[in-house]
PDB file of N, CA and C in Angstrom:
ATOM      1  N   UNK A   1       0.791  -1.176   0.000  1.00  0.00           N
ATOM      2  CA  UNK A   1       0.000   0.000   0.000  1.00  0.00           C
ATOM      3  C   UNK A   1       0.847   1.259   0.000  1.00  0.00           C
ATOM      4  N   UNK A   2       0.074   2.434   0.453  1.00  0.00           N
ATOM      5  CA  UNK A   2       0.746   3.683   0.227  1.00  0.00           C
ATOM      6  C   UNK A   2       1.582   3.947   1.461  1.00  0.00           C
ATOM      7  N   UNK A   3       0.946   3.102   2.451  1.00  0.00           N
ATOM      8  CA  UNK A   3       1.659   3.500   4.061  1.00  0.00           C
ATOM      9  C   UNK A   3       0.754   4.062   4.209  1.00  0.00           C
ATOM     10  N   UNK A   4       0.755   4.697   6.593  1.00  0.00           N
ATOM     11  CA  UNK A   4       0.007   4.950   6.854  1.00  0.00           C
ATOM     12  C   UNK A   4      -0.521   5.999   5.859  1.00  0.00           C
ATOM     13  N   UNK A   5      -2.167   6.402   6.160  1.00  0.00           N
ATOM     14  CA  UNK A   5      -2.536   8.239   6.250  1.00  0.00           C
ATOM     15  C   UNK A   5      -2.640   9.086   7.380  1.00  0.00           C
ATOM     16  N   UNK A   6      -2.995  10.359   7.365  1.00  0.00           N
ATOM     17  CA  UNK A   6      -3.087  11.305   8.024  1.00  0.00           C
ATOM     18  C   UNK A   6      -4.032  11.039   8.734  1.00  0.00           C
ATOM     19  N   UNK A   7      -5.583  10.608   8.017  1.00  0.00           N
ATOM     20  CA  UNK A   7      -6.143  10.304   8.966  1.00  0.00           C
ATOM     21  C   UNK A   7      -7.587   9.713   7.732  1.00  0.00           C
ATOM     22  N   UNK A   8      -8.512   8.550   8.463  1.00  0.00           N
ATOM     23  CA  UNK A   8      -9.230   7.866   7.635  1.00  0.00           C
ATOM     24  C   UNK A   8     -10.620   7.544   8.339  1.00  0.00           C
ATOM     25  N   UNK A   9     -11.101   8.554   8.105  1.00  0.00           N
ATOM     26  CA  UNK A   9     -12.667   8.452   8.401  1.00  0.00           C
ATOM     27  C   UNK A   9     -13.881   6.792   8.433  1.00  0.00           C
ATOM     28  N   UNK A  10     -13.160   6.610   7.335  1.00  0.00           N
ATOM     29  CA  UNK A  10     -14.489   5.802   7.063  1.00  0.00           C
ATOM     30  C   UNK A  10     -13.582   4.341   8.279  1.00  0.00           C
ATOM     31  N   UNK A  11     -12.192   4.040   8.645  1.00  0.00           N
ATOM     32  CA  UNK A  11     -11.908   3.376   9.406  1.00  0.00           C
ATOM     33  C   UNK A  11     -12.510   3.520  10.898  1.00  0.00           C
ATOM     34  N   UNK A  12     -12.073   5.232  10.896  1.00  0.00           N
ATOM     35  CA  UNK A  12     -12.823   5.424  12.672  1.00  0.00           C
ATOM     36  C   UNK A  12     -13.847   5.126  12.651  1.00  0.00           C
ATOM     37  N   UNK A  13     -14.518   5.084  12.093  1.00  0.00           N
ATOM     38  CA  UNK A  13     -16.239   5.202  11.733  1.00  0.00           C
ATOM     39  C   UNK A  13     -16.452   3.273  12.009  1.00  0.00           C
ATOM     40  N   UNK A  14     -15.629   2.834  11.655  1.00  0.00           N
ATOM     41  CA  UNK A  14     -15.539   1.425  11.625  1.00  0.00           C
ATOM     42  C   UNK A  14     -14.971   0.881  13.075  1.00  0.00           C
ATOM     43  N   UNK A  15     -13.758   1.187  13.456  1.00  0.00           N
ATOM     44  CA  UNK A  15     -14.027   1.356  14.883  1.00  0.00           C
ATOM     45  C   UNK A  15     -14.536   1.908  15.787  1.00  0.00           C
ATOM     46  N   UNK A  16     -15.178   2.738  15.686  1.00  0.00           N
ATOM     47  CA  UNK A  16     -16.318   3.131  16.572  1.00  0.00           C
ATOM     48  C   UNK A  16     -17.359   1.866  16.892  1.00  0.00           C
ATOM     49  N   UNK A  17     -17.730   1.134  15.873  1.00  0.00           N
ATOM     50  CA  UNK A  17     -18.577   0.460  15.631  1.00  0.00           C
ATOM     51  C   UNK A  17     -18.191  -0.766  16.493  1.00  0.00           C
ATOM     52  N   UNK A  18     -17.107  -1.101  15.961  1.00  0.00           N
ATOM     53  CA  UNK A  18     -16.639  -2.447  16.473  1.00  0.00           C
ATOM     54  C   UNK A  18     -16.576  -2.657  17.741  1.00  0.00           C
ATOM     55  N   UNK A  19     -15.719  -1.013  18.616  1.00  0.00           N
ATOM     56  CA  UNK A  19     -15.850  -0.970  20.033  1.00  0.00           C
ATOM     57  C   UNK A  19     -16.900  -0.948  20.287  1.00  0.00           C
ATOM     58  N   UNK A  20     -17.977  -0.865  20.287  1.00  0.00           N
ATOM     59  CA  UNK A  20     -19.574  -0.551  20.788  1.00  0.00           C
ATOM     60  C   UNK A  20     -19.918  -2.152  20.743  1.00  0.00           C
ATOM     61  N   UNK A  21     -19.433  -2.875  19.844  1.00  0.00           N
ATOM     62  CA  UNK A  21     -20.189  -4.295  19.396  1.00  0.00           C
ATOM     63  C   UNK A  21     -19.847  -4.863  20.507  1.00  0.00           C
ATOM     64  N   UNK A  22     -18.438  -4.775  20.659  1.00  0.00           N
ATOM     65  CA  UNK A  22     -16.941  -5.684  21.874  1.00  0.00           C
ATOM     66  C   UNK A  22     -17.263  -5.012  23.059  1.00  0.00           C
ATOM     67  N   UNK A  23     -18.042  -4.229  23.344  1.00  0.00           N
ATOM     68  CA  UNK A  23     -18.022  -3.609  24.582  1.00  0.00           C
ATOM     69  C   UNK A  23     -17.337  -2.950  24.988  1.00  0.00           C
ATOM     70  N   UNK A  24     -15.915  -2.416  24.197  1.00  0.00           N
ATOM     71  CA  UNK A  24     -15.003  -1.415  24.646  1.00  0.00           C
ATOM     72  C   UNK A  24     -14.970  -0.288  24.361  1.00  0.00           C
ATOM     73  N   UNK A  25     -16.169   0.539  23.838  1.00  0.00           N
ATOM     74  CA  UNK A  25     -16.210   2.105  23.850  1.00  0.00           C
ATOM     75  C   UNK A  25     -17.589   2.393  24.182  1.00  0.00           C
ATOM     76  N   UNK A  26     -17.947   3.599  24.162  1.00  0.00           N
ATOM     77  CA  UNK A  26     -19.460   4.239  24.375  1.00  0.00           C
ATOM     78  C   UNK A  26     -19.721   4.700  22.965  1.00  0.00           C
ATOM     79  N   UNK A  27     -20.867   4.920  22.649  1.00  0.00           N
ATOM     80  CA  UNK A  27     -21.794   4.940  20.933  1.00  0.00           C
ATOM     81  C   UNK A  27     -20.599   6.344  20.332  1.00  0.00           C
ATOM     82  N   UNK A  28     -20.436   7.179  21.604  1.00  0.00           N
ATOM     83  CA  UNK A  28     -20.253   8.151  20.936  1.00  0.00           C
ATOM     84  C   UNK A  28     -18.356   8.540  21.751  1.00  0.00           C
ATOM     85  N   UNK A  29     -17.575   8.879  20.687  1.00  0.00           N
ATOM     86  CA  UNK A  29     -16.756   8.677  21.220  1.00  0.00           C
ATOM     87  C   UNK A  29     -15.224   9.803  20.351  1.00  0.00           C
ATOM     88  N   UNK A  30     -13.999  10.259  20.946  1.00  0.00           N
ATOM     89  CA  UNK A  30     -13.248  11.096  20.276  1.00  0.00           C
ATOM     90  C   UNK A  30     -12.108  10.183  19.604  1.00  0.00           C
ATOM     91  N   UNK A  31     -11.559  10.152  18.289  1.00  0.00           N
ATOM     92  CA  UNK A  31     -10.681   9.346  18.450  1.00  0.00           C
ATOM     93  C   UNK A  31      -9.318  10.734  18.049  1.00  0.00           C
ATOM     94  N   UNK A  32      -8.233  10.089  18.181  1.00  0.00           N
ATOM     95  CA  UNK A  32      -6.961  11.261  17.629  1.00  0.00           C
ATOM     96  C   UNK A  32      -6.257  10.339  16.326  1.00  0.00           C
ATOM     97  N   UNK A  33      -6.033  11.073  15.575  1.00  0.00           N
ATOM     98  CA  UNK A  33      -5.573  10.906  14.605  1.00  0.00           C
ATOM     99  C   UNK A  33      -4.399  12.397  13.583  1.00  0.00           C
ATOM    100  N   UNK A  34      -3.577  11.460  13.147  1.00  0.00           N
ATOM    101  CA  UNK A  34      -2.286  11.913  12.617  1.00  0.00           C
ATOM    102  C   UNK A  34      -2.875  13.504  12.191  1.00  0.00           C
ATOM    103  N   UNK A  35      -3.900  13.420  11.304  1.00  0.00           N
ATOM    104  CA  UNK A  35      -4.801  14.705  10.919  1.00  0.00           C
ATOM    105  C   UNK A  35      -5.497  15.577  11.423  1.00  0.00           C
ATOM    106  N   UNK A  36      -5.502  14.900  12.736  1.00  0.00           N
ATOM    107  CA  UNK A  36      -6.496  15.576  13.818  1.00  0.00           C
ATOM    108  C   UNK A  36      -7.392  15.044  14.101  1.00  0.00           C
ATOM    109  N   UNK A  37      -8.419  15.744  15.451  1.00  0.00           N
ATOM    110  CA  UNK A  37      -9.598  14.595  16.310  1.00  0.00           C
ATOM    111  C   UNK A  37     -10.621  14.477  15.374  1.00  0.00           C
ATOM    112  N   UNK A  38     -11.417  13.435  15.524  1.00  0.00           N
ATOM    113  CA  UNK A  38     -12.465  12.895  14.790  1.00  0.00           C
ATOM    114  C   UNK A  38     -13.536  12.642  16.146  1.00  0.00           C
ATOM    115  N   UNK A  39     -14.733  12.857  16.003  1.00  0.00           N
ATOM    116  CA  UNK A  39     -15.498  12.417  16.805  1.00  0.00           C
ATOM    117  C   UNK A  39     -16.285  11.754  15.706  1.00  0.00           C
ATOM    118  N   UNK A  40     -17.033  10.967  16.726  1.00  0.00           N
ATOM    119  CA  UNK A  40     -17.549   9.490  15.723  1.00  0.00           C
ATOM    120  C   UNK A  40     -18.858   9.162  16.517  1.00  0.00           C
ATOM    121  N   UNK A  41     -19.893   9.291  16.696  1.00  0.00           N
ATOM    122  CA  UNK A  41     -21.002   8.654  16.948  1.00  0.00           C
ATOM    123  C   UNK A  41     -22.115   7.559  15.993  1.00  0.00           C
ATOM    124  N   UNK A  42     -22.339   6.758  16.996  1.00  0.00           N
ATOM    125  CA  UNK A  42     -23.049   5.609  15.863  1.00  0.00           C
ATOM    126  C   UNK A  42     -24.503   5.842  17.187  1.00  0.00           C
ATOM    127  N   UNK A  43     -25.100   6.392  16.630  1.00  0.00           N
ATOM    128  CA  UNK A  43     -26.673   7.085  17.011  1.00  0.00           C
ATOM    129  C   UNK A  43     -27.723   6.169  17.344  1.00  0.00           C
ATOM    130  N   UNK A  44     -27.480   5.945  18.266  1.00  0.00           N
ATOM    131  CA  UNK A  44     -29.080   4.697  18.468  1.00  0.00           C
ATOM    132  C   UNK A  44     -30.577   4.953  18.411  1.00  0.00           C
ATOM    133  N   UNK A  45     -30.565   6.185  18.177  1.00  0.00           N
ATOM    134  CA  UNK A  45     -31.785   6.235  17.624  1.00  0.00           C
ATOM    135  C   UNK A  45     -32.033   6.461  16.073  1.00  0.00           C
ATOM    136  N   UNK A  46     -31.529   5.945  15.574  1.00  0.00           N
ATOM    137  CA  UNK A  46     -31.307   6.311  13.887  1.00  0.00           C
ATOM    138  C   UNK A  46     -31.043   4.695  13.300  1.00  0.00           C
ATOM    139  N   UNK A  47     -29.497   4.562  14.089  1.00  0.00           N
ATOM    140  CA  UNK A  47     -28.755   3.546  13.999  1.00  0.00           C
ATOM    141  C   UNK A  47     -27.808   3.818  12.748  1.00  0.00           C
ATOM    142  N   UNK A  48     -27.639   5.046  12.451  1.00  0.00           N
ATOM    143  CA  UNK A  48     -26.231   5.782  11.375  1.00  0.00           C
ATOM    144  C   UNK A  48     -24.906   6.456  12.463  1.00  0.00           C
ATOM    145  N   UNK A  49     -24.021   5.930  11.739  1.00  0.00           N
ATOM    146  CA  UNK A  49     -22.792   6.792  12.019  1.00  0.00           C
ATOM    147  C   UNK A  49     -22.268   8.054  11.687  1.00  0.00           C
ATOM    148  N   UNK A  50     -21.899   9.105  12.600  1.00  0.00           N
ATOM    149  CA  UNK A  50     -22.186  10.398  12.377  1.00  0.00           C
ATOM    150  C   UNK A  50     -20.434  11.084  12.472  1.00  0.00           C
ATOM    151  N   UNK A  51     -20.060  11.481  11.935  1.00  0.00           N
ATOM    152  CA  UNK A  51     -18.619  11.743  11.718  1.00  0.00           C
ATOM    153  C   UNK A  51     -18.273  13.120  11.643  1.00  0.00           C
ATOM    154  N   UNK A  52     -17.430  13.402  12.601  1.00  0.00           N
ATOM    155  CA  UNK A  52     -17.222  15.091  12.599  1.00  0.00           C
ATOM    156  C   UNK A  52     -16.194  15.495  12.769  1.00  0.00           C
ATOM    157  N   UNK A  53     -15.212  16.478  12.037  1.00  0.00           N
ATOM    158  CA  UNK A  53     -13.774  16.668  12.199  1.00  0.00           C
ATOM    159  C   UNK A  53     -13.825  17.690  10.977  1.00  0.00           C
ATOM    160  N   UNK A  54     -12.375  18.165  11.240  1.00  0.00           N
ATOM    161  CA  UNK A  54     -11.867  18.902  10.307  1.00  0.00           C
ATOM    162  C   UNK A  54     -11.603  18.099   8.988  1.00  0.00           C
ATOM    163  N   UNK A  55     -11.963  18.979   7.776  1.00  0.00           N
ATOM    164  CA  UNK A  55     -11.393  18.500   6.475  1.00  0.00           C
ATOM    165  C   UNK A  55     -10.119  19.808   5.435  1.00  0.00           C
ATOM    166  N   UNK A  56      -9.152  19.251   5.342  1.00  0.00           N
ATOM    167  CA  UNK A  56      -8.142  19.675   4.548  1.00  0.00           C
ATOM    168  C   UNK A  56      -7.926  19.006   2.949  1.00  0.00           C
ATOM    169  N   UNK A  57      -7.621  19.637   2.207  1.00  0.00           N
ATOM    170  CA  UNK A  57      -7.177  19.289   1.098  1.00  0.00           C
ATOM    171  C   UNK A  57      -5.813  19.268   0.989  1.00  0.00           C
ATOM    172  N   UNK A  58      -5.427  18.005   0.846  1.00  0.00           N
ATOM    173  CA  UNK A  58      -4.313  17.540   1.374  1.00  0.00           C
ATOM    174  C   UNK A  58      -3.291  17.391  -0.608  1.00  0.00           C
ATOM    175  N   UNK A  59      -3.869  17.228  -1.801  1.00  0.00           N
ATOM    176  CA  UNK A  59      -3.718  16.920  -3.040  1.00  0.00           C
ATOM    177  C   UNK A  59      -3.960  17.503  -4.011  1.00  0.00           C
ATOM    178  N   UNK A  60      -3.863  17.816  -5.046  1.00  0.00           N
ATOM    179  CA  UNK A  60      -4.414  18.567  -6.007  1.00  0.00           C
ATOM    180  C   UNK A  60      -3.701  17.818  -7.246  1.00  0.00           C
ATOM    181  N   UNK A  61      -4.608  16.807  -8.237  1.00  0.00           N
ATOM    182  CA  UNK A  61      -4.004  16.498  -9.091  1.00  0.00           C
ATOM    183  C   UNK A  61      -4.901  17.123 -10.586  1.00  0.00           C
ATOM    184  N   UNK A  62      -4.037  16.521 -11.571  1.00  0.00           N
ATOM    185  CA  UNK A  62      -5.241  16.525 -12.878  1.00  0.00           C
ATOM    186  C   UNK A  62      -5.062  15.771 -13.784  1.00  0.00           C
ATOM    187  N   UNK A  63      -6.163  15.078 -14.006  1.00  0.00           N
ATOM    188  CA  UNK A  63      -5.865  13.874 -15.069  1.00  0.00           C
ATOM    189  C   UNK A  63      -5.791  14.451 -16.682  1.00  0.00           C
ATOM    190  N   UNK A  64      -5.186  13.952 -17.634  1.00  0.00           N
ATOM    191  CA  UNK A  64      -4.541  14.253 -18.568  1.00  0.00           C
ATOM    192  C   UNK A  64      -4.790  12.884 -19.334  1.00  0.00           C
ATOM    193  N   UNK A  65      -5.758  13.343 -20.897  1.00  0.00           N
ATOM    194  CA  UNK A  65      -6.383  12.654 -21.328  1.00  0.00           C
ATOM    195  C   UNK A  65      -5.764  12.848 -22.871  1.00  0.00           C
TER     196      UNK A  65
END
């Protein structure tokens, strides 16, 4: 792969989940990451995962056709 990233949403979002399943976190929870904090709630009254943090544009490419 590319090596770590800065930071990967849709993973926290995935552990959030997993800890809640295993019993080792609460629904709603902060995680830290290389990019900065992420808070992550998985909403029991909905039952969606709710994701909140800073976003940077970290790339700027252009494809060439």
């Amino acid at each position: 792969g590319t090596g770590e990233t800065a930071a990967c949403g849709s993973g926290a979002c995935a552990a959030t989940v997993a800890g809640v399943l295993n019993s080792k976190t609460e629904r709603k929870i902060l995680i830290h990451l290389l990019g900065g904090d992420l808070e992550v709630e998985w909403a029991k009254k909905d039952d969606n995962v709710y994701l909140t943090g800073p976003a940077e544009e970290v790339y700027r490419g252009e494809v060439m056709i």
